[in-house]
Protein backbone atom coordinates (compact mmCIF):
# COMPACT_ATOMS: atom_id res chain seq x y z
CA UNK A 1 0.00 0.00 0.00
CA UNK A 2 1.40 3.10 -0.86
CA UNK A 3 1.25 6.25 1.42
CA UNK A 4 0.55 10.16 1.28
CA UNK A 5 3.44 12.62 0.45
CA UNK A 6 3.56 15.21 3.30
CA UNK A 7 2.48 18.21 1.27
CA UNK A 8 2.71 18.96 -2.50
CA UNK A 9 5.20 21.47 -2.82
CA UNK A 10 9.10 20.76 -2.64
CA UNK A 11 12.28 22.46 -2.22
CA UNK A 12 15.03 20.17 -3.12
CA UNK A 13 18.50 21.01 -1.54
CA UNK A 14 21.57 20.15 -3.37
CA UNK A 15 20.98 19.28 -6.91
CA UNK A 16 22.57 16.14 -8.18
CA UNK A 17 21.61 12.67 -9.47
CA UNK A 18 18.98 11.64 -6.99
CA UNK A 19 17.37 15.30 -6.44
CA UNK A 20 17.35 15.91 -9.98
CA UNK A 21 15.93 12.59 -10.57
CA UNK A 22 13.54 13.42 -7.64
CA UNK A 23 12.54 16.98 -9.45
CA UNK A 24 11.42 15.15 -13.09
CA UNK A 25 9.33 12.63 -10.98
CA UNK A 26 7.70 15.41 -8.67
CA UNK A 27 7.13 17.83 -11.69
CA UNK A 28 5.47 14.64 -13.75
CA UNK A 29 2.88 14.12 -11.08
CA UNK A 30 2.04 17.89 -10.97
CA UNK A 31 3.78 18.72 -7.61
CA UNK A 32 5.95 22.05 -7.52
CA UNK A 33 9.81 22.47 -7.11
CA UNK A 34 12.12 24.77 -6.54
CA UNK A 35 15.91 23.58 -6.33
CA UNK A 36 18.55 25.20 -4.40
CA UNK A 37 22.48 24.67 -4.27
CA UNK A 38 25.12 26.17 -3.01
CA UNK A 39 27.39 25.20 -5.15
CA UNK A 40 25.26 24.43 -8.23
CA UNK A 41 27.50 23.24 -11.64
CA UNK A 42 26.59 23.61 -15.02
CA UNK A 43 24.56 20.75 -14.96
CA UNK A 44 22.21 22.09 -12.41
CA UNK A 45 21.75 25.24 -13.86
CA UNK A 46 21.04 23.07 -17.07
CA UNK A 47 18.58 21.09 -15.22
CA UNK A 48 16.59 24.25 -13.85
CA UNK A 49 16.58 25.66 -17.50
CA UNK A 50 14.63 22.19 -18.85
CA UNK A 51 12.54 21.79 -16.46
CA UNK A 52 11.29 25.76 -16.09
CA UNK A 53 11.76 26.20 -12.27
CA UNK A 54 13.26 28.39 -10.00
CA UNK A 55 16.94 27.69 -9.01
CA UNK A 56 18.35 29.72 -5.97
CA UNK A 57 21.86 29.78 -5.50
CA UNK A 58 24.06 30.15 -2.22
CA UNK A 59 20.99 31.48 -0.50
CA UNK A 60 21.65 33.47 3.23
CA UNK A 61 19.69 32.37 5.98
CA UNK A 62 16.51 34.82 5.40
CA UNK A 63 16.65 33.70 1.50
CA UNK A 64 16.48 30.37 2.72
CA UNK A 65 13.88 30.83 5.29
CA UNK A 66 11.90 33.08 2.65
CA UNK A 67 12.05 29.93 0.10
CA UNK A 68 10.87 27.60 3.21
CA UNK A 69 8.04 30.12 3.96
CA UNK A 70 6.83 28.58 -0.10
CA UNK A 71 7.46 24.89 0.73
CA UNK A 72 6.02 22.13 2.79
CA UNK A 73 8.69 19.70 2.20
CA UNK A 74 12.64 20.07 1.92
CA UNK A 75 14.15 17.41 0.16
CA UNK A 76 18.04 17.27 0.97
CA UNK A 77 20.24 15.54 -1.31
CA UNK A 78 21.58 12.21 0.42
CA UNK A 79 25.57 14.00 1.41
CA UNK A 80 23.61 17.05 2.57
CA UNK A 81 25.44 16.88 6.19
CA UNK A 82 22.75 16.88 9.49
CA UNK A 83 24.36 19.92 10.59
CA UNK A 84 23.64 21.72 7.41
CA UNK A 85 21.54 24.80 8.15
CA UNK A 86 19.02 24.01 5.69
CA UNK A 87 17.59 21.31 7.88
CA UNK A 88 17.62 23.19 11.04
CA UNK A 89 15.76 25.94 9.57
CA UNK A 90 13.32 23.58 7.65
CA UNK A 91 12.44 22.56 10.82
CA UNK A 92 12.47 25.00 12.77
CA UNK A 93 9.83 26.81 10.05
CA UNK A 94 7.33 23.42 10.15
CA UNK A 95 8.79 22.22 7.27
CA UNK A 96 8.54 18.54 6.62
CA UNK A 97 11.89 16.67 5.74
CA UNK A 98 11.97 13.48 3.26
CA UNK A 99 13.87 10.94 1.42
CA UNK A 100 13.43 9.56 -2.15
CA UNK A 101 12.69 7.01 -0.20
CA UNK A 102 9.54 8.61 0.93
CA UNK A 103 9.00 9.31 -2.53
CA UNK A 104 8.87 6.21 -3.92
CA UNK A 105 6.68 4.72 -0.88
CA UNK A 106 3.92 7.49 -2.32
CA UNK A 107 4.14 6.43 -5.84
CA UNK A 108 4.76 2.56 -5.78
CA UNK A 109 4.25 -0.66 -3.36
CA UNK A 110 6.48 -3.69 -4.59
CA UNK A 111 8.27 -4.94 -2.24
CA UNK A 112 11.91 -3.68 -1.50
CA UNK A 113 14.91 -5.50 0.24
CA UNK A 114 17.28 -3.33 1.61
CA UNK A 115 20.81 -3.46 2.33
CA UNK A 116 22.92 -0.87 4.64
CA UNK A 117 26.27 -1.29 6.43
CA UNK A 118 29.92 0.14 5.95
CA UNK A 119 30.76 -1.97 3.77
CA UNK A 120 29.84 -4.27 1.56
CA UNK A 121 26.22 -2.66 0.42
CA UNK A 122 27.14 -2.80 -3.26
CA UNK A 123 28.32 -6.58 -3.22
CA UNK A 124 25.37 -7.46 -1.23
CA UNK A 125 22.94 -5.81 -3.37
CA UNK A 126 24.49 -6.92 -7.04
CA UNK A 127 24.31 -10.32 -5.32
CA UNK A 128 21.04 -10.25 -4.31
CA UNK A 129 19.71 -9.12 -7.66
CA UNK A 130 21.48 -12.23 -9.50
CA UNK A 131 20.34 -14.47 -7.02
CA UNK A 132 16.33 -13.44 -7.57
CA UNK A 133 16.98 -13.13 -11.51
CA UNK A 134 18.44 -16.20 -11.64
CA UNK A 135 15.53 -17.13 -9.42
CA UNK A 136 12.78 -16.39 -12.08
CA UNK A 137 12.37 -13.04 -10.06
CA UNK A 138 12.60 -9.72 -11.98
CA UNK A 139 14.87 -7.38 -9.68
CA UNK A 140 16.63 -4.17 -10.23
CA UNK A 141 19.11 -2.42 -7.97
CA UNK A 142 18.55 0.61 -7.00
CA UNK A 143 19.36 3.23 -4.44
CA UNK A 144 22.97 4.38 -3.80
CA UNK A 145 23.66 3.02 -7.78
CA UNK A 146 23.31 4.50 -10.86
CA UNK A 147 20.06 4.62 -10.86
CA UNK A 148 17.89 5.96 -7.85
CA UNK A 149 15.10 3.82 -6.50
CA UNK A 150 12.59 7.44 -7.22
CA UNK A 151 13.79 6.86 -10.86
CA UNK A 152 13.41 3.46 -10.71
CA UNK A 153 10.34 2.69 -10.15
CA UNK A 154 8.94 4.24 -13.64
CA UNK A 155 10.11 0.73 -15.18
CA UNK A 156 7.22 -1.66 -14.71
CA UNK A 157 9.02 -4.61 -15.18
CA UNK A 158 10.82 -5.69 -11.69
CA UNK A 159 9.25 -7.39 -9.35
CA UNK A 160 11.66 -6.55 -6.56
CA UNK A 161 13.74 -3.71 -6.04
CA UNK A 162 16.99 -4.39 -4.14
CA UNK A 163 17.95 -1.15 -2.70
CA UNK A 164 21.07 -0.04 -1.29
CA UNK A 165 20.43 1.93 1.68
CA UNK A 166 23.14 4.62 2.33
CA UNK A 167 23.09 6.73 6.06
CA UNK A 168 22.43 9.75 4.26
CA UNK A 169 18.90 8.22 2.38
CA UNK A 170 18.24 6.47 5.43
CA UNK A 171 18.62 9.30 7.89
CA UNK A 172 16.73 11.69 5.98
CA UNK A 173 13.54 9.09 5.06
CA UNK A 174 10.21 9.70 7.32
CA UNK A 175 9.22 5.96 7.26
CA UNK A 176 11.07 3.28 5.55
CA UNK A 177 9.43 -0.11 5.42
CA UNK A 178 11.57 -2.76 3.16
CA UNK A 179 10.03 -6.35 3.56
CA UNK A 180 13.59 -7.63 4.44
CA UNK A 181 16.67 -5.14 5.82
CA UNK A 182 20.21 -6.30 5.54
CA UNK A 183 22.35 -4.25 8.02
CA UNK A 184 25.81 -5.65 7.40
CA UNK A 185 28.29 -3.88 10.01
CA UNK A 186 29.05 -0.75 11.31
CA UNK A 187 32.49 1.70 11.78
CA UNK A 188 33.01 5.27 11.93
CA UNK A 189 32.87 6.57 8.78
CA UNK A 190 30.89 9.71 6.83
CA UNK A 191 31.70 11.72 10.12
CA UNK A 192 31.81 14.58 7.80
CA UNK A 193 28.27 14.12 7.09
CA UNK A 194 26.50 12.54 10.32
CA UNK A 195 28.72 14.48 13.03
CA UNK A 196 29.34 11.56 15.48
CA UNK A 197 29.62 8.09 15.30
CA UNK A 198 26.40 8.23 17.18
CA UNK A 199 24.42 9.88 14.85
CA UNK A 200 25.43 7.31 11.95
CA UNK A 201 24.99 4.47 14.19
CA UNK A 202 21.12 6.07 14.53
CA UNK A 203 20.92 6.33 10.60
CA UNK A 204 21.79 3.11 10.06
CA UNK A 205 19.37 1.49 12.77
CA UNK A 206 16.69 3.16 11.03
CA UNK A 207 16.88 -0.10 8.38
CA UNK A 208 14.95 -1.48 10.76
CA UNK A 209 12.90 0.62 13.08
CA UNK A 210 10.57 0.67 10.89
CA UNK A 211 9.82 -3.21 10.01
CA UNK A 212 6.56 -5.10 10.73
CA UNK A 213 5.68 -8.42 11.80
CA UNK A 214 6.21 -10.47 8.79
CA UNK A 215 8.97 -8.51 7.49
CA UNK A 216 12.53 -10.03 7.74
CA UNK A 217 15.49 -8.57 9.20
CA UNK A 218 19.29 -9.87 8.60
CA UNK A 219 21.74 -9.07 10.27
CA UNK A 220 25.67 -9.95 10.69
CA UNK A 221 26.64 -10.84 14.23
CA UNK A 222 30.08 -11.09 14.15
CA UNK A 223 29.73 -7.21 14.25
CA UNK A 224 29.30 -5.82 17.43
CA UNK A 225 26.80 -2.93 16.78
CA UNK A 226 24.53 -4.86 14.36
CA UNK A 227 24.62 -7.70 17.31
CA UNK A 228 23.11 -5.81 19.61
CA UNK A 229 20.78 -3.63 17.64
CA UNK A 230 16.91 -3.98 18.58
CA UNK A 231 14.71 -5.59 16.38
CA UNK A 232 10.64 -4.82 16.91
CA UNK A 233 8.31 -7.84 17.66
CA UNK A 234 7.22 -9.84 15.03
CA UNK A 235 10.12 -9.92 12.46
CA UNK A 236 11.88 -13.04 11.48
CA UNK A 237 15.62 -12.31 12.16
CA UNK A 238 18.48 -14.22 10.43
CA UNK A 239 21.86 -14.16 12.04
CA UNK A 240 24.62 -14.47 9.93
CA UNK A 241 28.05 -15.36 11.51
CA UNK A 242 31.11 -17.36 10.76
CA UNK A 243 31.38 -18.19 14.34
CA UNK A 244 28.29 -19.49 16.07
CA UNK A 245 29.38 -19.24 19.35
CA UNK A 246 29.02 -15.62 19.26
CA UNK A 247 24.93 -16.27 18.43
CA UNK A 248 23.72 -14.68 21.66
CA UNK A 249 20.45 -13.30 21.02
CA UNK A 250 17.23 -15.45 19.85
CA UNK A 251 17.36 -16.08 16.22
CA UNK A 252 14.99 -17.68 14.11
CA UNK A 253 17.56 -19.04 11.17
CA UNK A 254 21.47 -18.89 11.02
CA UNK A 255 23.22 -18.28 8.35
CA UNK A 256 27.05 -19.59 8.51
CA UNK A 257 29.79 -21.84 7.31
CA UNK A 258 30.03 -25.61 8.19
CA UNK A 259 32.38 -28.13 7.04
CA UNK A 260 33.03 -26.03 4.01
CA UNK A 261 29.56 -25.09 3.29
CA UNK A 262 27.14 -22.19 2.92
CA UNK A 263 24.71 -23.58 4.81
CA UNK A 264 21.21 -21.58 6.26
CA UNK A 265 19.31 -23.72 9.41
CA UNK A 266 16.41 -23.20 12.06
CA UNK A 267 17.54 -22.06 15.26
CA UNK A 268 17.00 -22.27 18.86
CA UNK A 269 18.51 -19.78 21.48
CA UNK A 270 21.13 -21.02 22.81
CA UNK A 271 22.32 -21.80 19.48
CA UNK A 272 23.80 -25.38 19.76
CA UNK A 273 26.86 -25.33 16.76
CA UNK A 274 27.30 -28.76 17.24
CA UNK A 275 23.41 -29.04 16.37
CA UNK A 276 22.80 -31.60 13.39
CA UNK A 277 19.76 -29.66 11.30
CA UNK A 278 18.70 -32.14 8.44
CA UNK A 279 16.27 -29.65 7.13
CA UNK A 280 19.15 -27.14 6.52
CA UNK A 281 19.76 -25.41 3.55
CA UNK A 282 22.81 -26.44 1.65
CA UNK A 283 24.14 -23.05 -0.86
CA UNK A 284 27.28 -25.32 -1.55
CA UNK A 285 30.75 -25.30 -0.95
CA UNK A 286 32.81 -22.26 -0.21
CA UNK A 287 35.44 -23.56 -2.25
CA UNK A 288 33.16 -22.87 -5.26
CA UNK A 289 32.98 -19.40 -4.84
CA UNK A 290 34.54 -16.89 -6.99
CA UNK A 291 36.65 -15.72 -3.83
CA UNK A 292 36.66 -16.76 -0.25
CA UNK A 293 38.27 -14.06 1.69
CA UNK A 294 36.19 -13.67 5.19
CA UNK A 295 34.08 -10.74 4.47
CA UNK A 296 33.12 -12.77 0.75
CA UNK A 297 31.79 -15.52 2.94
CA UNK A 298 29.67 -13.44 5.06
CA UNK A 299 28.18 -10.82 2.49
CA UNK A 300 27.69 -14.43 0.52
CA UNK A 301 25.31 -15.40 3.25
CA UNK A 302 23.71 -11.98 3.85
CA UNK A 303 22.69 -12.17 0.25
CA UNK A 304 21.11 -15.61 0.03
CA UNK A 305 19.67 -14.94 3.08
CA UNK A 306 18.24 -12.08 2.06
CA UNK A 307 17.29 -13.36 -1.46
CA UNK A 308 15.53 -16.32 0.00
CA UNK A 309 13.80 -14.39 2.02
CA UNK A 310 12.30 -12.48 -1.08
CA UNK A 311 11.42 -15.56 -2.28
CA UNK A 312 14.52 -17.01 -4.24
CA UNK A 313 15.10 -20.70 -4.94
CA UNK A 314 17.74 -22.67 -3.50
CA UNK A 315 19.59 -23.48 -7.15
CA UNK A 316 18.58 -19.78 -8.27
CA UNK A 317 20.74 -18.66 -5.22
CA UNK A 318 23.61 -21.31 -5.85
CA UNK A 319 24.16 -20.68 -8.84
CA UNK A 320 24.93 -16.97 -8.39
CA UNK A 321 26.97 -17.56 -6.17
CA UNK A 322 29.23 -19.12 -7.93
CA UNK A 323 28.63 -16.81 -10.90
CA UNK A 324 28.99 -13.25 -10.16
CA UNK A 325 32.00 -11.56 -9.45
CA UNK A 326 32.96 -8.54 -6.67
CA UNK A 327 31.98 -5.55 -8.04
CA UNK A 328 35.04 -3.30 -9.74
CA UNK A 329 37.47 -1.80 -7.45
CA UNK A 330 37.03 -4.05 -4.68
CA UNK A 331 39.81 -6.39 -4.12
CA UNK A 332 40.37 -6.29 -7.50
CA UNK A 333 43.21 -8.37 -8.70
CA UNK A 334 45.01 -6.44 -11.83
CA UNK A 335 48.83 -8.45 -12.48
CA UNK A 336 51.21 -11.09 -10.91
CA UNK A 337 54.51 -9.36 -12.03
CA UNK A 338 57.98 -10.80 -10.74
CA UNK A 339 56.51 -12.92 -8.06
CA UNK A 340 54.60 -9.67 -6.48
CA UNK A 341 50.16 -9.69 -6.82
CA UNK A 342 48.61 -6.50 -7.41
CA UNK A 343 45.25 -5.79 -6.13
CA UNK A 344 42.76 -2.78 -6.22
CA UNK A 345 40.66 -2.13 -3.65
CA UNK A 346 39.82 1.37 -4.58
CA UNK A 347 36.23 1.08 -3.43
CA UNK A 348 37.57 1.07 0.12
CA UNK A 349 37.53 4.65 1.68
CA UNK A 350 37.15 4.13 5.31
CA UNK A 351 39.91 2.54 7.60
CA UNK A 352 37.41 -0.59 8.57
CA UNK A 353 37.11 -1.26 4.89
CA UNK A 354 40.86 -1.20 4.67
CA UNK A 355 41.22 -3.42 7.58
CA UNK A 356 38.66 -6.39 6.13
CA UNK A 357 40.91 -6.20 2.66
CA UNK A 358 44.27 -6.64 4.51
CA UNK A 359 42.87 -9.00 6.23
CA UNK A 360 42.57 -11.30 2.69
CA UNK A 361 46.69 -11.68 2.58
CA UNK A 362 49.40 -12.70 4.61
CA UNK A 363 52.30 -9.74 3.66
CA UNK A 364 50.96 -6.34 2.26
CA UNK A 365 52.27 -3.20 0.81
CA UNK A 366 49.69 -0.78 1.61
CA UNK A 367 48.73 1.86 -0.49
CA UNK A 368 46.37 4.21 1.11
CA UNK A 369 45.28 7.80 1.93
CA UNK A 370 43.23 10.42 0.54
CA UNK A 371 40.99 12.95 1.31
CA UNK A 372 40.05 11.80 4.81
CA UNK A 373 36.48 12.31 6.04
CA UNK A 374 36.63 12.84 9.64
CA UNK A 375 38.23 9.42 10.39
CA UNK A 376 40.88 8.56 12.53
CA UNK A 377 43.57 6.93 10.07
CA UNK A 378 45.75 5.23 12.96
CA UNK A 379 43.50 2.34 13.10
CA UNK A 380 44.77 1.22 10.24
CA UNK A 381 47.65 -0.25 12.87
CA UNK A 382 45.21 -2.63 13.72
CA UNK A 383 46.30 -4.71 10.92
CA UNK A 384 49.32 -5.26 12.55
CA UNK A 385 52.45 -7.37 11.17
CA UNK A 386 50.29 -8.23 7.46
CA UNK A 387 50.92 -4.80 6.43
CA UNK A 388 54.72 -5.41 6.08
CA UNK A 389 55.45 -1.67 3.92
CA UNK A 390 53.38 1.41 2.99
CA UNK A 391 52.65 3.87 0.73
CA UNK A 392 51.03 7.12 1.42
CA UNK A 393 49.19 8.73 -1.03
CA UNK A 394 46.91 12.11 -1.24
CA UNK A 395 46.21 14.76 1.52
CA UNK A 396 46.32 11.71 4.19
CA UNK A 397 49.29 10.08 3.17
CA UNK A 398 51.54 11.51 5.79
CA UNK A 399 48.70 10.55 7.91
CA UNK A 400 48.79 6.34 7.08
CA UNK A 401 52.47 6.43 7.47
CA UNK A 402 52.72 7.88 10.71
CA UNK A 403 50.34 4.66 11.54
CA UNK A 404 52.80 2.48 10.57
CA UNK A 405 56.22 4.21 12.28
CA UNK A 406 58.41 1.02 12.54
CA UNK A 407 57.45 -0.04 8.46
CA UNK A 408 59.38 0.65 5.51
CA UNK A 409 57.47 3.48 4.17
CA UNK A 410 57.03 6.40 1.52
CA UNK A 411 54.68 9.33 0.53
CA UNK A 412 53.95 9.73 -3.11
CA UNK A 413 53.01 12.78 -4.59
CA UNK A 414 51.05 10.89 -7.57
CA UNK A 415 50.00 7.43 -8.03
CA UNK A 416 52.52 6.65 -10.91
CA UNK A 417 55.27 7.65 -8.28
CA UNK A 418 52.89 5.48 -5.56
CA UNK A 419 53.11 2.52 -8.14
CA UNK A 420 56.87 2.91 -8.08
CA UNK A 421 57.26 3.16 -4.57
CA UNK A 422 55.35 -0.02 -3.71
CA UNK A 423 57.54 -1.53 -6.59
CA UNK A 424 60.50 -0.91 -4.98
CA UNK A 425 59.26 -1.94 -1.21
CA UNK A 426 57.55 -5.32 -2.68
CA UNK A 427 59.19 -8.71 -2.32
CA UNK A 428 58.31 -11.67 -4.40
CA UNK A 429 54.89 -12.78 -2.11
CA UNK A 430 53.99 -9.77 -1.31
CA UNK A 431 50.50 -8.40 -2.21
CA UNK A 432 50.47 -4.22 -3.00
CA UNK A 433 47.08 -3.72 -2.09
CA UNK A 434 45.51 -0.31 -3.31
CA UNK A 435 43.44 0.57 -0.37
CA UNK A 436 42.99 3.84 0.53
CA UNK A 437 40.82 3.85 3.50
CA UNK A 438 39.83 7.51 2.52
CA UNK A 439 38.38 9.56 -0.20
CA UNK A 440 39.53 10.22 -3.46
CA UNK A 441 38.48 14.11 -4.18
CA UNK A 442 42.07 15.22 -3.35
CA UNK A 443 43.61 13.78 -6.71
CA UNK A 444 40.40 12.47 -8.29
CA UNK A 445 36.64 12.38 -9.40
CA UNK A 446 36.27 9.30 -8.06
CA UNK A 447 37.15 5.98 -6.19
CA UNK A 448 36.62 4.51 -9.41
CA UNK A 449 38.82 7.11 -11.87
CA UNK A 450 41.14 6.77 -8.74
CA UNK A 451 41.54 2.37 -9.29
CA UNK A 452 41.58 2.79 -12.96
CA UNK A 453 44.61 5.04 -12.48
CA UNK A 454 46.47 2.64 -10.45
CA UNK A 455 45.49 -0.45 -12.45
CA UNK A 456 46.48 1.48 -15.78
CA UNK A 457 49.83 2.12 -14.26
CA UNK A 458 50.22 -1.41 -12.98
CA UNK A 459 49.53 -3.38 -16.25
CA UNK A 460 52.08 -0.55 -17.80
CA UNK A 461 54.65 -2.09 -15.50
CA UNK A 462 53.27 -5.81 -16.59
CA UNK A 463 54.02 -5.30 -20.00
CA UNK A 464 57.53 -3.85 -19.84
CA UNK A 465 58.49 -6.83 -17.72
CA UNK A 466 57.22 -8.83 -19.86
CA UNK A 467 58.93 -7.35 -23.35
């Protein structure tokens, strides 16, 4: 069932892919918007042009609350931070604040799972989408993509939408109702946007705040936060773990590894590991998985788990599973040259993210920094004696070394000096693992332009060894 938008006119704050994708669906359905930005690029001025509506740039405070004074909705684009003035006075003025979350909910009813954590929301999702196409099921993923789930919806033809859920959608949304939530883990990151680690831990729970009996909530124990994070009555939960012993809340199914299986079984609390469950469900073996690093074994089972839930087969969910690779820039392997693997984990910009790659390898060169985002960069040390050298890179670089005082160590002032630098420090056996554990806006558009770099340079070293 679909539910009332809070009021029919709408200023939408910030413009880029979502709002503006939010301002052709609200102007469609006769609803009136004004954009604002204070930074707005060619595109949005572009945008305001098409669609004939008012575009106010860098507003003060009384333009802003003289624009409210029009409104009955602000629509913030999904990085506008919580501490952003437009919010406060929004609110402040009786001004209702949404998501295109909400959006959607007004406009169309199938059934959403969604996926949120640090990391891992893209993997999850892609997987989730194979699994329920390969199912019979036609899914789309949507969200924190390409293509937001406000635009999405215009296509009749999925059945499902698989959304990933970032903080900033999820913090913003009035009431978000998903028939199954995947909350995945949870480290500081985006303090730039949320403030405190509080505040994103609240975004994040709000996956599931809103879920009804019926609905289906999965969750990843072996992280602390998600562990412990409450649940309302009614909704089948699915722990996912590679360690059952640390199952310490009632569970209805677990979702975990045995004897070199993906295997999903009925629960009791306590969980008994040593439990024989003929009725469990068998996903295969691990060792038929495209990779089997730790955090590939649990966002495998978050995604079947998940996927059955939304009503995918058992062979529809095997067989993705052993079909579809990590997405690009995510412990990415690019050459084997003189004994020495390189790997791109671009897609990494937090230091938890970081941590979960190194984890993958036994003796790392690290190449890492950026344009931090309010993180604190010496936890990277937690990876302890598998980072064996490092490279800093970007605004931060200085910053990743001094985590690392008693390692072998340089700070490049490009990536093709980066690439030589891990070069020299790398000993056949060695993995140099691009992962930056920050941003990439210092040197480039994009985590993405930012692993193509590297990988460019890389295979350029791969061919002149090999001439």
């Amino acid at each position: 069932m679909t539910r009332p938008l809070p009021g029919e006119r709408f200023l939408l704050f910030g413009v880029g892919v979502t709002n503006a994708a939010a301002a052709r669906a609200l102007l469609r359905r006769g609803l009136g918007v004004t954009l604002v930005d204070d930074r707005p690029d060619d595109t949005a001025v572009e945008l305001a042009s098409e669609l004939g509506v008012d575009l106010i740039v860098a507003p003060d405070d009384d333009d802003l609350v003289r624009a409210l004074d029009e409104v009955d909705v602000l629509l913030p684009a999904p990085g506008l931070g919580e501490t952003h003035r437009a919010l406060g006075l929004a609110r402040a003025h009786g001004v209702t604040v949404c998501s295109e979350f909400d959006l959607a909910a007004a406009w169309d009813d199938r059934p959403l799972v969604a996926v949120t954590g640090t990391n891992g929301k893209t993997t999850v999702t892609l997987l989730v989408v194979a699994m329920l196409e390969a199912s019979g099921i036609p899914a789309a993923a949507v969200g924190n993509l390409e293509v937001p789930l406000v635009a999405a919806i215009d296509d009749p033809a999925p059945d499902w939408f698989v959304v990933e859920a970032s903080s900033f959608r999820l913090a913003h949304s009035r009431r978000f109702t998903p028939a199954v939530a995947v909350w995945l883990n949870l480290a500081p990151d985006h303090l730039d946007v949320h403030g405190d680690e509080d505040s994103y831990r609240r975004a994040k729970q709000r996956i599931l705040d809103d879920l009804g009996p019926g609905d289906t909530a999965v969750l990843v124990l072996d992280d602390p936060v998600v562990a412990a994070a409450p649940v309302p009555d009614g909704v089948r939960v699915v722990a996912v773990t590679l360690d059952e012993r640390g199952v310490t809340r009632p569970v209805d199914e677990v979702a975990t590894v045995a004897d070199g299986r993906l295997v999903i079984r009925a629960s009791s609390h306590p969980v008994d590991p040593g439990a024989v469950d003929l009725d469990a469900v068998d996903l295969g073996e691990v060792d038929d998985l495209p990779r089997t690093l730790p955090h590939d074994l649990t966002n495998s089972l978050a995604a079947a788990a998940a996927a059955l839930a939304a009503g995918a087969t058992v062979d529809g969910v095997r067989r993705a599973l052993g079909a579809t690779p990590a997405p690009p820039h995510r412990v990415e392997f690019v050459a084997e040259i003189d004994g020495v693997r390189w790997v791109d984990d671009s897609k990494s910009t937090a230091p938890h993210a970081t941590l979960a790659a190194v984890a993958g390898f036994d003796a790392v060169v690290l190449v890492a920094g950026g344009r931090n985002k309010g993180l604190d960069l010496s936890a990277l040390a937690a990876a302890g004696p598998r980072v064996r050298a490092v490279v800093g890179i970007g605004e931060s670089g200085p910053d990743v070394v001094a985590a690392f005082p008693d390692r072998p160590s340089a700070v490049a002032s490009s990536m093709a000096e980066a690439v030589e630098h891990a070069r020299s420090l790398a000993r056949p056996g060695d993995t140099v693992l691009l992962s930056p554990a920050c941003a990439s806006f210092d040197w480039y558009g994009s985590y993405a332009e930012r692993g193509r770099d590297f990988a460019s340079l890389v295979r350029g070293l791969d061919r002149a060894a090999s001439a």
